[in-house]
Protein backbone atom coordinates (compact mmCIF):
# COMPACT_ATOMS: atom_id res chain seq x y z
CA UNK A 1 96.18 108.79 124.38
CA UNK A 2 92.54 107.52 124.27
CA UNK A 3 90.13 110.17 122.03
CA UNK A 4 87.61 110.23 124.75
CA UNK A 5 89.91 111.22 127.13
CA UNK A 6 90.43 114.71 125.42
CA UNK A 7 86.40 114.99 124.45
CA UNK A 8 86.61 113.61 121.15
CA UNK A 9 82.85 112.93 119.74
CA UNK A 10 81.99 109.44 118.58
CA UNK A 11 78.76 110.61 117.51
CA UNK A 12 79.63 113.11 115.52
CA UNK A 13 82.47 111.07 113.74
CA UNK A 14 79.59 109.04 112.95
CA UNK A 15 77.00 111.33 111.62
CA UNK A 16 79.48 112.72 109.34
CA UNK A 17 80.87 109.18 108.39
CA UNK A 18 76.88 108.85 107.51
CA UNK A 19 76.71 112.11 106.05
CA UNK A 20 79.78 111.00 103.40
CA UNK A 21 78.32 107.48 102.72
CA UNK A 22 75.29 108.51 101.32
CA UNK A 23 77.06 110.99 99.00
CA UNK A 24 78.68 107.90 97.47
CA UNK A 25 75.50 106.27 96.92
CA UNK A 26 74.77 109.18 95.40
CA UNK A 27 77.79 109.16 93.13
CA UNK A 28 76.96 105.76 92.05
CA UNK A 29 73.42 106.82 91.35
CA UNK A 30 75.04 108.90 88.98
CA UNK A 31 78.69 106.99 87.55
CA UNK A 32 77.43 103.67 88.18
CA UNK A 33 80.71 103.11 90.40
CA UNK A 34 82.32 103.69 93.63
CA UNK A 35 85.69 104.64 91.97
CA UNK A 36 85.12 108.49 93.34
CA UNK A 37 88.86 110.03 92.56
CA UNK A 38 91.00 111.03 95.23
CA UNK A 39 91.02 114.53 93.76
CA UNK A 40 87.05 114.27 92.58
CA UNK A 41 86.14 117.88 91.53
CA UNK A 42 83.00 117.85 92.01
CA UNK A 43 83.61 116.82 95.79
CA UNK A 44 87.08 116.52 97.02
CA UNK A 45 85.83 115.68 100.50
CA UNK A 46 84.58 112.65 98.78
CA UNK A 47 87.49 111.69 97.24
CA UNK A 48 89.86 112.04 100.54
CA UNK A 49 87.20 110.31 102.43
CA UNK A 50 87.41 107.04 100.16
CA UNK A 51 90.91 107.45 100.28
CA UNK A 52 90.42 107.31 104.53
CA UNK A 53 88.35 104.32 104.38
CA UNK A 54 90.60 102.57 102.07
CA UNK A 55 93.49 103.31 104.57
CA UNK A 56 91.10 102.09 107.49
CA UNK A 57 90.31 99.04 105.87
CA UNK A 58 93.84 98.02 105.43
CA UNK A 59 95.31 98.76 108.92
CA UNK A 60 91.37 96.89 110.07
CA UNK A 61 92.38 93.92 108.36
CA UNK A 62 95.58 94.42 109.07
CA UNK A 63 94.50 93.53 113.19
CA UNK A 64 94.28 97.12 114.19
CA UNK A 65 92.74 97.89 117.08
CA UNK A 66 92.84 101.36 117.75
CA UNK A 67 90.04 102.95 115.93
CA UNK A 68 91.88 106.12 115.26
CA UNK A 69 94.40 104.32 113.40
CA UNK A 70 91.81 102.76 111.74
CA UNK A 71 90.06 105.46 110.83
CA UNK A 72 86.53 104.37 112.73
CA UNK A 73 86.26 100.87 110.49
CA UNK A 74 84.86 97.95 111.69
CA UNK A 75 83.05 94.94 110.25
CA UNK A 76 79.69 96.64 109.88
CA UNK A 77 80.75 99.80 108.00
CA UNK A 78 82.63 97.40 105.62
CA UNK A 79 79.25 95.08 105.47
CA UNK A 80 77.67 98.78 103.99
CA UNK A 81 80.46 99.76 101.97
CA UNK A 82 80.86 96.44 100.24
CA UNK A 83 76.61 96.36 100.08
CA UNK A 84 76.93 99.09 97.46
CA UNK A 85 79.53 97.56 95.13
CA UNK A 86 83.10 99.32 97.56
CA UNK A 87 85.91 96.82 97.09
CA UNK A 88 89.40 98.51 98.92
CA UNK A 89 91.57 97.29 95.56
CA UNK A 90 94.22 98.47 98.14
CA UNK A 91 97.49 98.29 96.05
CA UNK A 92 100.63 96.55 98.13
CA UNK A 93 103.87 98.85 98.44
């Protein structure tokens, strides 16, 4: 079923993809890294948000097209990701 359909809100997704992205340029302010933890402490949003994007950029490269699925990744938010030193390191299996 298509997201817009049932009033999901693109922009909002957005603003709080945003909202996370700057917290781990913040983080690598700070560790010098974008290895946040999956179970980070100090921010376990953080940490399960990584983990989302890593799962995005696998089923993106992967030839997803449904952006759900893909967890709202596309070429540009990889261009950012990968701007600040992100590499997926996606293990197989």
């Amino acid at each position: 079923q298509n997201l817009e359909s049932i009033g999901f809100n693109w922009a909002k997704h957005n603003q709080t993809w945003d909202a996370m992205y700057e917290k781990l340029k913040q983080y690598k302010a700070v560790y010098g890294d974008t290895d946040v933890p999956q179970k980070y402490a100090d921010n376990p949003q953080l940490g399960q948000w990584l983990n989302n994007q890593r799962s995005g950029y696998t089923n993106f490269r992967a030839g997803g097209t449904k952006r759900s699925k893909c967890n709202g990744m596309s070429e540009d938010r990889i261009q950012q990701l990968e701007s600040i030193g992100w590499s997926c390191r996606c293990e197989d299996g």
